[in-house]
N, C-alpha and C. Protein backbone atom coordinates (compact mmCIF):
# COMPACT_ATOMS: atom_id res chain seq x y z
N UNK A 1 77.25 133.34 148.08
CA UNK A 1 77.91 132.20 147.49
C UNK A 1 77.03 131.64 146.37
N UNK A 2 77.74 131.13 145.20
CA UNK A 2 76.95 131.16 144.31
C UNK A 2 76.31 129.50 144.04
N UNK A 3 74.65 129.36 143.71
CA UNK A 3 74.73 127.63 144.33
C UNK A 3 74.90 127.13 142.98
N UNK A 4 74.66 125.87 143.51
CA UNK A 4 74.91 124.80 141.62
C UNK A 4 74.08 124.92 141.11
N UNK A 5 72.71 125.17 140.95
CA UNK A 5 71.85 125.27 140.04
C UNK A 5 72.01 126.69 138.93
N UNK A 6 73.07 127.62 139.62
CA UNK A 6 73.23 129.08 138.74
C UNK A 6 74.48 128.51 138.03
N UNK A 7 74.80 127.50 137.60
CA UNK A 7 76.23 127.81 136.98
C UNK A 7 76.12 127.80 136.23
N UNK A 8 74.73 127.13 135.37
CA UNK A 8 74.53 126.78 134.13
C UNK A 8 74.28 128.27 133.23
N UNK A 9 73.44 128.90 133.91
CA UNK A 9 72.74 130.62 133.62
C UNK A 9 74.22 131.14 133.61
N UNK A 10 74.76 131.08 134.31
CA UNK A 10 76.32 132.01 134.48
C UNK A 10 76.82 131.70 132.94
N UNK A 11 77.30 130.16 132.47
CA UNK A 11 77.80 129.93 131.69
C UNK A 11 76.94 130.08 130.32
N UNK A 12 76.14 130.50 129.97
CA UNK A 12 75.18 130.85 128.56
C UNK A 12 75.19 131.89 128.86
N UNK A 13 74.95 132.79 129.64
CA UNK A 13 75.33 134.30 129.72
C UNK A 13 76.71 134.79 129.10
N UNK A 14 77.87 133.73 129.83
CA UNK A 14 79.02 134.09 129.12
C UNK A 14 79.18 133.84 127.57
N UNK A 15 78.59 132.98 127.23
CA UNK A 15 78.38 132.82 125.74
C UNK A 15 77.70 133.65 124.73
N UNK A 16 76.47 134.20 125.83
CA UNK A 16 75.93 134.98 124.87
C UNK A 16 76.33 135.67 124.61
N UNK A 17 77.00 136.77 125.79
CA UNK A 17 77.64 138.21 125.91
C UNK A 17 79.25 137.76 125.24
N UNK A 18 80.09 137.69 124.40
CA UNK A 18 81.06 137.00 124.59
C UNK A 18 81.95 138.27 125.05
N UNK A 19 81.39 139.50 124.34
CA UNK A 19 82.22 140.90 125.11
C UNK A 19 82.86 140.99 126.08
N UNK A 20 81.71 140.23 127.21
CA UNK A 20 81.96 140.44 128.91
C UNK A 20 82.74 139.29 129.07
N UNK A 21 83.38 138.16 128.58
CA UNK A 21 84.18 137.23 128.66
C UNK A 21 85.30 137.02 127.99
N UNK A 22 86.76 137.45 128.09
CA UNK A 22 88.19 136.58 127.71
C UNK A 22 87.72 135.23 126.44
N UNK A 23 88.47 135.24 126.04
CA UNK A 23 88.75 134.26 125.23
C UNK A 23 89.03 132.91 126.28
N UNK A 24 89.77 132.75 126.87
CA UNK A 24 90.51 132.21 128.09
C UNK A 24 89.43 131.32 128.39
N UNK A 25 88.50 132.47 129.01
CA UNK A 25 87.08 132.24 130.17
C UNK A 25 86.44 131.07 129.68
N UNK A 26 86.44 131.40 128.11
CA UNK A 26 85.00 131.49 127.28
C UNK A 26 85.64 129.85 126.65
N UNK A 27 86.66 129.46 126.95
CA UNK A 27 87.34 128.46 126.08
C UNK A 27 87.27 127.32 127.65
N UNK A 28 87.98 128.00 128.52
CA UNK A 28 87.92 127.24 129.99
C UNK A 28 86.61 126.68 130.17
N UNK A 29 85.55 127.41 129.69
CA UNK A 29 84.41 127.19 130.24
C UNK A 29 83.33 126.28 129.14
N UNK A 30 83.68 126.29 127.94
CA UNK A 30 82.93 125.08 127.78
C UNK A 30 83.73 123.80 126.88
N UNK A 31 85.23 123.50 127.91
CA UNK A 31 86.00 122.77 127.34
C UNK A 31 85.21 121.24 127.83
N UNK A 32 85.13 120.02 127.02
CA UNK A 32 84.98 119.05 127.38
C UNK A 32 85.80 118.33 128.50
N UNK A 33 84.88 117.65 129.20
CA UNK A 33 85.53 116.69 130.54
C UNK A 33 86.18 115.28 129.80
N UNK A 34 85.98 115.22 128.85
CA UNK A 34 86.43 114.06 128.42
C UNK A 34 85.39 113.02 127.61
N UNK A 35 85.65 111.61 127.11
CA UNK A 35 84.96 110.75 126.83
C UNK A 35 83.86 110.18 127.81
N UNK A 36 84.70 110.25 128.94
CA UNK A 36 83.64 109.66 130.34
C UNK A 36 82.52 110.82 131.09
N UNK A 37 83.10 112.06 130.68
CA UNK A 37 82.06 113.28 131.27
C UNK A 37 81.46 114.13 130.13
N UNK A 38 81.48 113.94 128.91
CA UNK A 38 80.17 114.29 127.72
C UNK A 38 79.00 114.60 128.20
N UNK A 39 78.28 115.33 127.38
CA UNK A 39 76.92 115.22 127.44
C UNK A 39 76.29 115.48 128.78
N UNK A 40 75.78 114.95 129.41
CA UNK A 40 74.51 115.16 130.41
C UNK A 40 75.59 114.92 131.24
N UNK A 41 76.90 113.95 131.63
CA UNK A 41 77.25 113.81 132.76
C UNK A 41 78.57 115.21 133.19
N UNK A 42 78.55 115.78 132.01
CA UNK A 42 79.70 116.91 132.27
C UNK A 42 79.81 117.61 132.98
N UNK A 43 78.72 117.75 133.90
CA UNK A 43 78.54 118.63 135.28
C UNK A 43 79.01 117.61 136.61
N UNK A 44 79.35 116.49 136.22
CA UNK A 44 79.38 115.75 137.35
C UNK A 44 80.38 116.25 138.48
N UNK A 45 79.80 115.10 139.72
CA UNK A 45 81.16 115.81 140.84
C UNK A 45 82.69 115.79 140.31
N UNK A 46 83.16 115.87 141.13
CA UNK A 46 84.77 115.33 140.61
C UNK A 46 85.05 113.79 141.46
N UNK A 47 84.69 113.55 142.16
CA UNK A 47 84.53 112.03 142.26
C UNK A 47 83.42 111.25 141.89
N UNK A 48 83.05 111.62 141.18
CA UNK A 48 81.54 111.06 140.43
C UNK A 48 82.38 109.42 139.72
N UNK A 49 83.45 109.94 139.12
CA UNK A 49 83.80 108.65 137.81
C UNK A 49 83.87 108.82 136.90
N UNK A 50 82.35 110.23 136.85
CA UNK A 50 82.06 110.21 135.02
C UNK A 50 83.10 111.42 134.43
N UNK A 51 84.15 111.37 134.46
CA UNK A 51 85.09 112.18 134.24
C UNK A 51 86.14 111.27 133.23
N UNK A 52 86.78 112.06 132.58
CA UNK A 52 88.09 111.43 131.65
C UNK A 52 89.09 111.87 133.08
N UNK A 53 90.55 111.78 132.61
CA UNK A 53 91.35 111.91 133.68
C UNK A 53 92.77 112.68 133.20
N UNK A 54 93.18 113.33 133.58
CA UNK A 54 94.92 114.41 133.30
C UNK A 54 95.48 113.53 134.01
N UNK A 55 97.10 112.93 133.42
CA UNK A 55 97.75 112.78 133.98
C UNK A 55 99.28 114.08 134.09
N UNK A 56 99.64 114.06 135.17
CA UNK A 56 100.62 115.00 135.45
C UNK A 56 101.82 114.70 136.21
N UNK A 57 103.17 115.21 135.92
CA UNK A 57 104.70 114.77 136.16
C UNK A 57 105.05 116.05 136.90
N UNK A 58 105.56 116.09 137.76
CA UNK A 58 106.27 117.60 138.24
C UNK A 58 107.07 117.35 138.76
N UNK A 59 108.45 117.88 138.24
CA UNK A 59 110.02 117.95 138.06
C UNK A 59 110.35 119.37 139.05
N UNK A 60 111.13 118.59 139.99
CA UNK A 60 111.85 119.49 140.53
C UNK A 60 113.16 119.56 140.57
N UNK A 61 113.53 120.49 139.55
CA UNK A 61 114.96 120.93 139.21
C UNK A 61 115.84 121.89 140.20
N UNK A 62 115.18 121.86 141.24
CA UNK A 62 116.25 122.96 142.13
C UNK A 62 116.92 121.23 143.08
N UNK A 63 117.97 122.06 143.61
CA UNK A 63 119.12 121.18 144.77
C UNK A 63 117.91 120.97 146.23
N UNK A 64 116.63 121.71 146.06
CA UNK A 64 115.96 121.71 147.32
C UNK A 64 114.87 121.03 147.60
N UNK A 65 114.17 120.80 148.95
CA UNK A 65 113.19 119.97 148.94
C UNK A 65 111.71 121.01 148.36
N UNK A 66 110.90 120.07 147.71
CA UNK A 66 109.65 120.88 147.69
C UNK A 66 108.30 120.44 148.10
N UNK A 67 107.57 121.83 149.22
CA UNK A 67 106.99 121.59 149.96
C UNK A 67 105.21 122.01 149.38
N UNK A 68 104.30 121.10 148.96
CA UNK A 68 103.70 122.06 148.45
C UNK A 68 102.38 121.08 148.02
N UNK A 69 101.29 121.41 147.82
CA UNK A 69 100.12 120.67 147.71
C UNK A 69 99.22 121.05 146.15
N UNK A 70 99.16 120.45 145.48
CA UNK A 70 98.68 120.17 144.33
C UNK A 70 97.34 119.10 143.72
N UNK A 71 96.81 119.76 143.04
CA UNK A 71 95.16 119.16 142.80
C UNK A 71 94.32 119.85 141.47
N UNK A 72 93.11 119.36 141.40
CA UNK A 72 92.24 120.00 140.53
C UNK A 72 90.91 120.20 141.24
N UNK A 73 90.51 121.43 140.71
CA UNK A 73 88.76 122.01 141.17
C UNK A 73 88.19 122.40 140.06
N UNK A 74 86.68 122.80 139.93
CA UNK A 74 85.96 123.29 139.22
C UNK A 74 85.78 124.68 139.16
N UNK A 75 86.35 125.84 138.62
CA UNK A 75 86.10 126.86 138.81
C UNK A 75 84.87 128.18 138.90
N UNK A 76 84.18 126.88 138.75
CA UNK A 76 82.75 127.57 138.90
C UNK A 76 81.85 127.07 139.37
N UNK A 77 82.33 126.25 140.79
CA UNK A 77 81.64 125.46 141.74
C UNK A 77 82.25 125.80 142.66
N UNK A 78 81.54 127.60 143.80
CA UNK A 78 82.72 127.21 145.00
C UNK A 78 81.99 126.35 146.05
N UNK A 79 81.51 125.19 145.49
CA UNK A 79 81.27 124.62 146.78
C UNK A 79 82.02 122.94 146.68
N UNK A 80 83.09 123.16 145.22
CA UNK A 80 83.40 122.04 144.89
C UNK A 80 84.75 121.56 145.71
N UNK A 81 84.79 120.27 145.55
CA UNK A 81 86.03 119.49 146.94
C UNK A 81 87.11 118.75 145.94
N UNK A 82 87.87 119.84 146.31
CA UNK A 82 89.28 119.77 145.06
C UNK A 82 89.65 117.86 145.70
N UNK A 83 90.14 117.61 144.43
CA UNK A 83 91.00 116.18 144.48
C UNK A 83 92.60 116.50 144.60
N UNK A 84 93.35 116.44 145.68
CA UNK A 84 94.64 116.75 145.93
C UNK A 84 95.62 116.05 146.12
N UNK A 85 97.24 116.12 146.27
CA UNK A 85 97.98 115.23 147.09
C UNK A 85 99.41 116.47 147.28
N UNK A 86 99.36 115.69 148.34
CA UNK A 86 100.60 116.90 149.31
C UNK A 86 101.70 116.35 149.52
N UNK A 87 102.99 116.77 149.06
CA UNK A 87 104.60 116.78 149.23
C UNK A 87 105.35 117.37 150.45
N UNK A 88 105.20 116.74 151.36
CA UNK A 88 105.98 117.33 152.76
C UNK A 88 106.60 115.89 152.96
N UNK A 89 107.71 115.94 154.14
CA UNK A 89 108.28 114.96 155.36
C UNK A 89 106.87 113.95 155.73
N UNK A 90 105.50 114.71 156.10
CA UNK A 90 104.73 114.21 156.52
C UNK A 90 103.43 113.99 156.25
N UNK A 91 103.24 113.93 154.88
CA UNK A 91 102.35 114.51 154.07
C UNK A 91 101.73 112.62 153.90
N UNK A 92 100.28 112.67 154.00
CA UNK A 92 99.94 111.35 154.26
C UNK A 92 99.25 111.29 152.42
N UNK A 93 98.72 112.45 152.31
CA UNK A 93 97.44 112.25 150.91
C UNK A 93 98.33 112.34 149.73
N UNK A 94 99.05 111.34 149.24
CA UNK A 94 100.05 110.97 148.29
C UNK A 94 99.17 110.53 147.20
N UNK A 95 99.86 110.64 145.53
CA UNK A 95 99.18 109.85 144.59
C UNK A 95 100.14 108.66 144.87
N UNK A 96 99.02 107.10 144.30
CA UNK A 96 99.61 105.73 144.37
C UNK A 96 100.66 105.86 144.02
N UNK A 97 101.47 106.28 142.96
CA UNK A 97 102.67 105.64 142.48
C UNK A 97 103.23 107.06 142.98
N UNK A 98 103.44 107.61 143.83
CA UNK A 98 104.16 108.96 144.28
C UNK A 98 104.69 108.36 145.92
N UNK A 99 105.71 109.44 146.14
CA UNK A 99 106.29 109.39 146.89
C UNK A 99 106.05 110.60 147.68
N UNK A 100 106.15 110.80 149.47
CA UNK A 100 105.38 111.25 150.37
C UNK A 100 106.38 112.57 150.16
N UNK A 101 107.59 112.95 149.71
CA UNK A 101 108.28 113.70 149.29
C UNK A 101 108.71 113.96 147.90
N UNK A 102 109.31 115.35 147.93
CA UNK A 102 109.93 115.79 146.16
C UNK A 102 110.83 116.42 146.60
N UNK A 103 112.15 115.71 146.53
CA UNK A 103 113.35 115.99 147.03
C UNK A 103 114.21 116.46 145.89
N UNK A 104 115.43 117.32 145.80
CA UNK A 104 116.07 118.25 145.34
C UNK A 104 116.36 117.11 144.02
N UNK A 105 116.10 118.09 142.30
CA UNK A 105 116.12 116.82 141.50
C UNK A 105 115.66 115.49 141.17
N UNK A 106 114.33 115.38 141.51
CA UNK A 106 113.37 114.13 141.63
C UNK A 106 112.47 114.66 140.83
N UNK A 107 111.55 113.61 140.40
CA UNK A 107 109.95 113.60 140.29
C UNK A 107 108.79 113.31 141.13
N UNK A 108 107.81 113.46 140.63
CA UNK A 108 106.92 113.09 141.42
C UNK A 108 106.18 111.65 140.92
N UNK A 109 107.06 111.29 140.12
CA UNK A 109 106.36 109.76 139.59
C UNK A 109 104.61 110.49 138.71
N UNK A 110 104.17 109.63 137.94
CA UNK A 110 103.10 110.11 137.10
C UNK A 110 101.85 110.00 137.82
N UNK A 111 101.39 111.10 138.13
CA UNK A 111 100.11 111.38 139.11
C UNK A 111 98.71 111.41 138.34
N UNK A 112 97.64 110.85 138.83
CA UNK A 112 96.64 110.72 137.92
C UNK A 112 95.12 111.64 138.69
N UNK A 113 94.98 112.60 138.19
CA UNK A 113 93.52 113.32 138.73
C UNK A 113 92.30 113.26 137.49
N UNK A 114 91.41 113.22 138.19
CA UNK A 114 90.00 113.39 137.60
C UNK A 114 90.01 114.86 136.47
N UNK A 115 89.49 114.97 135.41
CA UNK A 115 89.58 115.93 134.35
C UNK A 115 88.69 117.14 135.26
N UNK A 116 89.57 118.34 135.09
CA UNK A 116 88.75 119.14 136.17
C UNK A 116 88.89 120.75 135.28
N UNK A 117 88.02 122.00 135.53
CA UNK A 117 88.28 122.93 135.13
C UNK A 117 89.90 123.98 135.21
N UNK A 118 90.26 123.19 136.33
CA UNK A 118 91.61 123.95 136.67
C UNK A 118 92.88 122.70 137.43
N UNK A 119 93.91 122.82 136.82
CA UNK A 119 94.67 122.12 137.66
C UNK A 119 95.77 122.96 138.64
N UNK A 120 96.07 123.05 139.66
CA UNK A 120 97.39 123.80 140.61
C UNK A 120 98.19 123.53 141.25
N UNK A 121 99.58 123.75 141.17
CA UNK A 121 100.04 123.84 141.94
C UNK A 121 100.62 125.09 143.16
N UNK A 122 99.73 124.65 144.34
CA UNK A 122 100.32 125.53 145.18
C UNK A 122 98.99 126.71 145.07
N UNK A 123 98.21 127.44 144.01
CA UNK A 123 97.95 128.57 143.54
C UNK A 123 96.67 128.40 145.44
N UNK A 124 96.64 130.19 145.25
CA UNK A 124 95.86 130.84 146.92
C UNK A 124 94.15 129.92 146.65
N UNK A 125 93.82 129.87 145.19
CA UNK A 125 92.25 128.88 144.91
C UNK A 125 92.38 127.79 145.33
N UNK A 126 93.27 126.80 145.34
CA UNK A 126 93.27 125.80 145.68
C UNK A 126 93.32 125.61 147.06
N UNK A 127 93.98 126.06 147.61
CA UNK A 127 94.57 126.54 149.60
C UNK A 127 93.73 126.45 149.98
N UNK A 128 92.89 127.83 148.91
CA UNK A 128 91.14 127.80 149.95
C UNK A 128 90.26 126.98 150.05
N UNK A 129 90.13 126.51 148.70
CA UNK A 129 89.56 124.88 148.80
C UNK A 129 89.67 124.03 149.80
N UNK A 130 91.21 123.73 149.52
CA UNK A 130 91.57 122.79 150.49
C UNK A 130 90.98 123.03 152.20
N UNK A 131 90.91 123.80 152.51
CA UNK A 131 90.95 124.56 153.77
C UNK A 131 89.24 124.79 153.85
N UNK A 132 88.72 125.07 152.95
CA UNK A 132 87.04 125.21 153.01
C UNK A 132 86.26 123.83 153.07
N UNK A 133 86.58 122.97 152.26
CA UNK A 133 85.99 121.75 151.81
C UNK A 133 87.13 121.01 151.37
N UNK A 134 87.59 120.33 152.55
CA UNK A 134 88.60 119.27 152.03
C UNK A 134 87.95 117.61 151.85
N UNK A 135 86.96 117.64 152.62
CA UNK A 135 86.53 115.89 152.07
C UNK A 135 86.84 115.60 152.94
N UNK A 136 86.57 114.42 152.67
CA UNK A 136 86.99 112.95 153.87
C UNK A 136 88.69 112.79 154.01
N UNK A 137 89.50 113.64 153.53
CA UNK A 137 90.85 113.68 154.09
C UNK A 137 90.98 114.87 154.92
N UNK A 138 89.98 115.43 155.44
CA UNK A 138 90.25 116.44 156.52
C UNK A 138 91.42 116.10 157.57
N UNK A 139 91.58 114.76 158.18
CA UNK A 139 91.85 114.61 159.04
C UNK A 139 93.28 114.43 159.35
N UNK A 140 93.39 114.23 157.53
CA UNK A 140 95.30 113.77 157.47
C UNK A 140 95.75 115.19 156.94
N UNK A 141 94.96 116.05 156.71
CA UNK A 141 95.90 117.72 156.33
C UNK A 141 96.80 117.69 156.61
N UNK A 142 98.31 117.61 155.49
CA UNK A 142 99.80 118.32 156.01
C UNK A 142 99.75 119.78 156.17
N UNK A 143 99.33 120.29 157.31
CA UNK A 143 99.98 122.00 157.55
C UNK A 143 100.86 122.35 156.79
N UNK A 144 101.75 121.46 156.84
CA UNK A 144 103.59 122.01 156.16
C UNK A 144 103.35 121.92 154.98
N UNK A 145 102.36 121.56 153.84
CA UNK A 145 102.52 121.66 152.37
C UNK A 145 100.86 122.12 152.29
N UNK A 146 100.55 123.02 152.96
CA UNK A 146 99.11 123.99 152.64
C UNK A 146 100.20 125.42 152.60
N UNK A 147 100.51 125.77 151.54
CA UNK A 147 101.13 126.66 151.45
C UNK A 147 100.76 127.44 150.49
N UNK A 148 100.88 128.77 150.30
CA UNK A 148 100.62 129.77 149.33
C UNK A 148 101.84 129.98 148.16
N UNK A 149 101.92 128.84 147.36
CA UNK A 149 102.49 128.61 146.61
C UNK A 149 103.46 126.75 146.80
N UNK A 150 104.62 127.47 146.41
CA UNK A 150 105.93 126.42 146.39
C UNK A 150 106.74 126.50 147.56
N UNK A 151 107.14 125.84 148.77
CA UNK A 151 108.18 126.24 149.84
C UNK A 151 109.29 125.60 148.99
N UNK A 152 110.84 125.74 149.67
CA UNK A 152 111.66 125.00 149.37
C UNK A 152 112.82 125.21 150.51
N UNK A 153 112.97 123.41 151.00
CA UNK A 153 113.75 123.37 151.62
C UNK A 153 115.12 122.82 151.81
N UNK A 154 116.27 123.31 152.29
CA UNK A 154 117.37 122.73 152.35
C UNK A 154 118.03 121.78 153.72
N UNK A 155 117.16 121.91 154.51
CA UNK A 155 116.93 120.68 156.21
C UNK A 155 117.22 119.60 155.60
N UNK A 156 117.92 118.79 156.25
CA UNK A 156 117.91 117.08 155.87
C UNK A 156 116.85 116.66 156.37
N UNK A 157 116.46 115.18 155.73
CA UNK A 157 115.31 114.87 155.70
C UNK A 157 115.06 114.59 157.25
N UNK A 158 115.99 114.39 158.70
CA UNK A 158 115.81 113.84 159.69
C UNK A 158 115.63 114.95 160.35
N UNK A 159 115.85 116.02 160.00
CA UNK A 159 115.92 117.01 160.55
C UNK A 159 114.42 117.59 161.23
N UNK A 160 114.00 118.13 162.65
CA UNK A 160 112.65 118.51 162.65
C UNK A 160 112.46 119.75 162.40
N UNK A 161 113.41 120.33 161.27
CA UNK A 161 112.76 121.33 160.41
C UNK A 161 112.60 121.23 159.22
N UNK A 162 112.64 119.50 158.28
CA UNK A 162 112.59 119.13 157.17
C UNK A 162 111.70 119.61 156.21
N UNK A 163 110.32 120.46 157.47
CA UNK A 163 109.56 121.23 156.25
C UNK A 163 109.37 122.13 156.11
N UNK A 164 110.63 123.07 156.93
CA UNK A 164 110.06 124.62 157.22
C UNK A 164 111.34 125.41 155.83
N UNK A 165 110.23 125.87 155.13
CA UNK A 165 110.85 126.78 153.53
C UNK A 165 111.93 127.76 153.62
N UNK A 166 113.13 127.10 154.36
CA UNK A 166 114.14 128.33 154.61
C UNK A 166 114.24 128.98 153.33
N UNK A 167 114.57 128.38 152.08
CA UNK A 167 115.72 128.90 151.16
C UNK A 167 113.89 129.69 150.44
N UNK A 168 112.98 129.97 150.64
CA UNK A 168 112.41 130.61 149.61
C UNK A 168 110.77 129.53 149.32
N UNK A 169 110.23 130.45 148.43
CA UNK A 169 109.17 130.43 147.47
C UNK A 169 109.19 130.56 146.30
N UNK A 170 108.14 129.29 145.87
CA UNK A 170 107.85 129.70 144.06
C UNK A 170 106.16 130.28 143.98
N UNK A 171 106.02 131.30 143.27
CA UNK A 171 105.01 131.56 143.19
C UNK A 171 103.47 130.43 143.03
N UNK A 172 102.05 130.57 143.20
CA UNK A 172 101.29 129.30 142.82
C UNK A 172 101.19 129.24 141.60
N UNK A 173 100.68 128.67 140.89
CA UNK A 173 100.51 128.26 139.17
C UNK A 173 99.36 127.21 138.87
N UNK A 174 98.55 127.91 137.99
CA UNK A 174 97.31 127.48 137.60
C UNK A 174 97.24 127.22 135.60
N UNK A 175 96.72 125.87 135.61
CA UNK A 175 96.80 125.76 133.94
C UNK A 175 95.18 125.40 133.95
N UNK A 176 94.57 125.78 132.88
CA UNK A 176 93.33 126.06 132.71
C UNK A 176 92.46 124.90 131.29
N UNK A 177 92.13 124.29 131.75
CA UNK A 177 91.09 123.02 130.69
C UNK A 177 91.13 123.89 130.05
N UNK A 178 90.95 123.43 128.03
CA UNK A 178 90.55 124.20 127.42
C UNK A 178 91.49 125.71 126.41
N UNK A 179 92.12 125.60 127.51
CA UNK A 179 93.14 126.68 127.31
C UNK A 179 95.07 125.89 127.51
N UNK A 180 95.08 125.75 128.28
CA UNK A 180 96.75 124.98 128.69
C UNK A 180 96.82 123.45 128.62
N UNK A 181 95.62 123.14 128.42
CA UNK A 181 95.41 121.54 128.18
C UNK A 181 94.21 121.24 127.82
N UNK A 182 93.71 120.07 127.64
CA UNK A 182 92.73 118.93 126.99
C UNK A 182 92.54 118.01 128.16
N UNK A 183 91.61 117.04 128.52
CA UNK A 183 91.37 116.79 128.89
C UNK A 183 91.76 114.91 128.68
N UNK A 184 92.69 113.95 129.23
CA UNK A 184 93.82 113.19 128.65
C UNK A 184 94.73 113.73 128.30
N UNK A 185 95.36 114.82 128.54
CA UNK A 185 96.66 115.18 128.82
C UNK A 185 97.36 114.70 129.35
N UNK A 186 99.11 114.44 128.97
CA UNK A 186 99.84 114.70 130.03
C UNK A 186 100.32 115.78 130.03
N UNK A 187 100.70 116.52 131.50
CA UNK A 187 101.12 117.58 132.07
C UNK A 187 102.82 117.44 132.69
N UNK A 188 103.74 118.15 132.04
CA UNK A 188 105.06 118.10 132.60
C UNK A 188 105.37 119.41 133.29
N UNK A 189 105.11 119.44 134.50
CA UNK A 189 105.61 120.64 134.92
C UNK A 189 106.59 120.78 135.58
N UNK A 190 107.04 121.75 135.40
CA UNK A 190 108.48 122.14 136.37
C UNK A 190 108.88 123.27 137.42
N UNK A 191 109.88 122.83 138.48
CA UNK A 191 109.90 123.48 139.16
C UNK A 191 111.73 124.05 139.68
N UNK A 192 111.39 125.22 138.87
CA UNK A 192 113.03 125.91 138.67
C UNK A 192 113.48 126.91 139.50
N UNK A 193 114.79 127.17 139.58
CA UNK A 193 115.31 128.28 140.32
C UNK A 193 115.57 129.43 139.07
N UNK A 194 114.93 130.69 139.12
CA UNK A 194 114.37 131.75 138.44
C UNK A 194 115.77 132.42 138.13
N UNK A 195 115.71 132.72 136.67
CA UNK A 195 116.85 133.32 135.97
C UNK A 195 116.98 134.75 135.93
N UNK A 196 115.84 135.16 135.93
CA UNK A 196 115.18 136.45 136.18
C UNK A 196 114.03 136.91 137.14
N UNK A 197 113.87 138.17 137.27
CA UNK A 197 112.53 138.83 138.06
C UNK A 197 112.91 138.47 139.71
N UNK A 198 111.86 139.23 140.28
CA UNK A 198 111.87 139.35 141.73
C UNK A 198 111.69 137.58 142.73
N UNK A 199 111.24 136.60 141.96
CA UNK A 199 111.51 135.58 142.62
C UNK A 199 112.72 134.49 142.31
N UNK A 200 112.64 134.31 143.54
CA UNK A 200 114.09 132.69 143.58
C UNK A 200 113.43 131.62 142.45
N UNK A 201 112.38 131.43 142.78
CA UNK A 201 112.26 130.11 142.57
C UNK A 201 110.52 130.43 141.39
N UNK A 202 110.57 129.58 140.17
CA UNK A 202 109.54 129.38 139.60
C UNK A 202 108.91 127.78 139.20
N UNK A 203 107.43 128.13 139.20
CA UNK A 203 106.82 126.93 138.53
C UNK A 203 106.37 127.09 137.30
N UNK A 204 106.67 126.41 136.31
CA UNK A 204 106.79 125.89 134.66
C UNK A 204 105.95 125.22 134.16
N UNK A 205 104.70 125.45 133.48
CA UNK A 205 104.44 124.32 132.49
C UNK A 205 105.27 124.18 131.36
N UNK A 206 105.85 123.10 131.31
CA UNK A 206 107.15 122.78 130.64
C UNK A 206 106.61 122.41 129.16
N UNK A 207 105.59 121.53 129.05
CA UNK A 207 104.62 120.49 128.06
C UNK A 207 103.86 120.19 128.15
N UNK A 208 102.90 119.96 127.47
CA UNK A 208 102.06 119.44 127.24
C UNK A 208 101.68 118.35 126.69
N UNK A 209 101.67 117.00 126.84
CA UNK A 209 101.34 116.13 125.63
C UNK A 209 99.93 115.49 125.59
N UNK A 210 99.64 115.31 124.30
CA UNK A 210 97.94 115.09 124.15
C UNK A 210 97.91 113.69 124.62
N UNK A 211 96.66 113.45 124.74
CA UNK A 211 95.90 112.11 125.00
C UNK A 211 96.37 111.27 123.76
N UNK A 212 96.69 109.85 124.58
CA UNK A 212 97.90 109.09 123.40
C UNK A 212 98.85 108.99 123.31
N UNK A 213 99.93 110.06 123.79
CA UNK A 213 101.19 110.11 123.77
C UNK A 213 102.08 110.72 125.23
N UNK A 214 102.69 110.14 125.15
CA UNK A 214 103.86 110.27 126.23
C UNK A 214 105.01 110.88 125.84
N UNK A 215 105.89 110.68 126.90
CA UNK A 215 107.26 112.00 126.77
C UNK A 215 107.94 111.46 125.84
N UNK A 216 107.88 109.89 125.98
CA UNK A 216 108.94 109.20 124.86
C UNK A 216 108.20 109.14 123.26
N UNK A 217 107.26 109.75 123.45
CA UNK A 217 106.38 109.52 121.53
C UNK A 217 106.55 110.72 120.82
């Protein structure tokens, strides 16, 4: 396992060599944290503070419920403790202005995380996170929205199978600092029933809007 004092060597290696690194990598990796994480504090935790912050919207456009846990980590800290919030019937680790569900045609109200190397929904990196080093919300884990991707359900909400993914899966989905966003972003993502290819159901980065502006600017 690789510790925190190598990430720095990892990341000037990738710079030097740029051969052995993606464009992607090489852009992910020395994208700024923001105004608040510059300079000396850009390594900080993710609950440190010294971070700028993404805000993010996720639209669910199918008739179904969606079951599914979403957050940001550092991708080159596996010892880092993703900042999350989970969409089930019973899902306690909600953002403030969110609702404990994302029911067929809703939002998720505008969710606010710490500026992080990766944001996901659903994707198998985050799961593991969650599941390796969850933090001081160990204790409220929704089972029913630690899922390997997107569930989606059609149970009424009273129902005690309100969170089990009859109708299907959306694959996980990962947008990358640097590359799919900036850091003061907003993030509109979406979550559709698939027009094509082998799955029912997909997740969308729909938009992007920079730091400053909103859906209505």
């Amino acid at each position: 396992m690789r510790k925190l004092a190598s990430r720095s060597v990892i990341g000037v290696f990738c710079v030097l060599a740029v051969a052995g690194c993606d464009q992607a990598t090489l852009l992910n990796q020395s994208a700024t944290f923001g105004p608040e994480g510059s300079g000396g504090a850009a390594g900080a935790p993710l609950q440190s503070g010294l971070r700028g912050l993404v805000r993010v919207v996720i639209e669910n456009n199918t008739p179904f419920r969606a079951l599914f846990s979403t957050g940001v980590f550092d991708n080159t800290d596996e010892l880092t403790t993703p900042v999350f919030f989970q969409f089930s019937p019973n899902s306690q680790i909600i953002a403030a202005n969110a609702q404990a569900t994302l029911e067929g045609n809703s939002d998720t109200g505008v969710m606010t995380f710490p500026c992080a190397r990766v944001f996901s929904v659903g994707s198998r990196s985050l799961i593991g996170l969650i599941d390796e080093n969850p933090g001081p919300v160990a204790g409220v884990i929704d089972a029913a929205a630690l899922l390997d991707g997107v569930g989606f359900s059609s149970e009424g909400i009273t129902s005690t199978d309100n969170a089990t993914p009859r109708e299907g899966f959306a694959r996980g989905f990962e947008a990358l600092l640097g590359v799919d966003f900036n850091c003061g972003s907003l993030l509109h993502v979406n979550l559709e029933i698939a027009d094509v290819g082998p799955d029912r159901f997909v997740v969308e980065l729909f938009e992007v809007f920079p730091a400053g502006r909103d859906d209505n600017g």
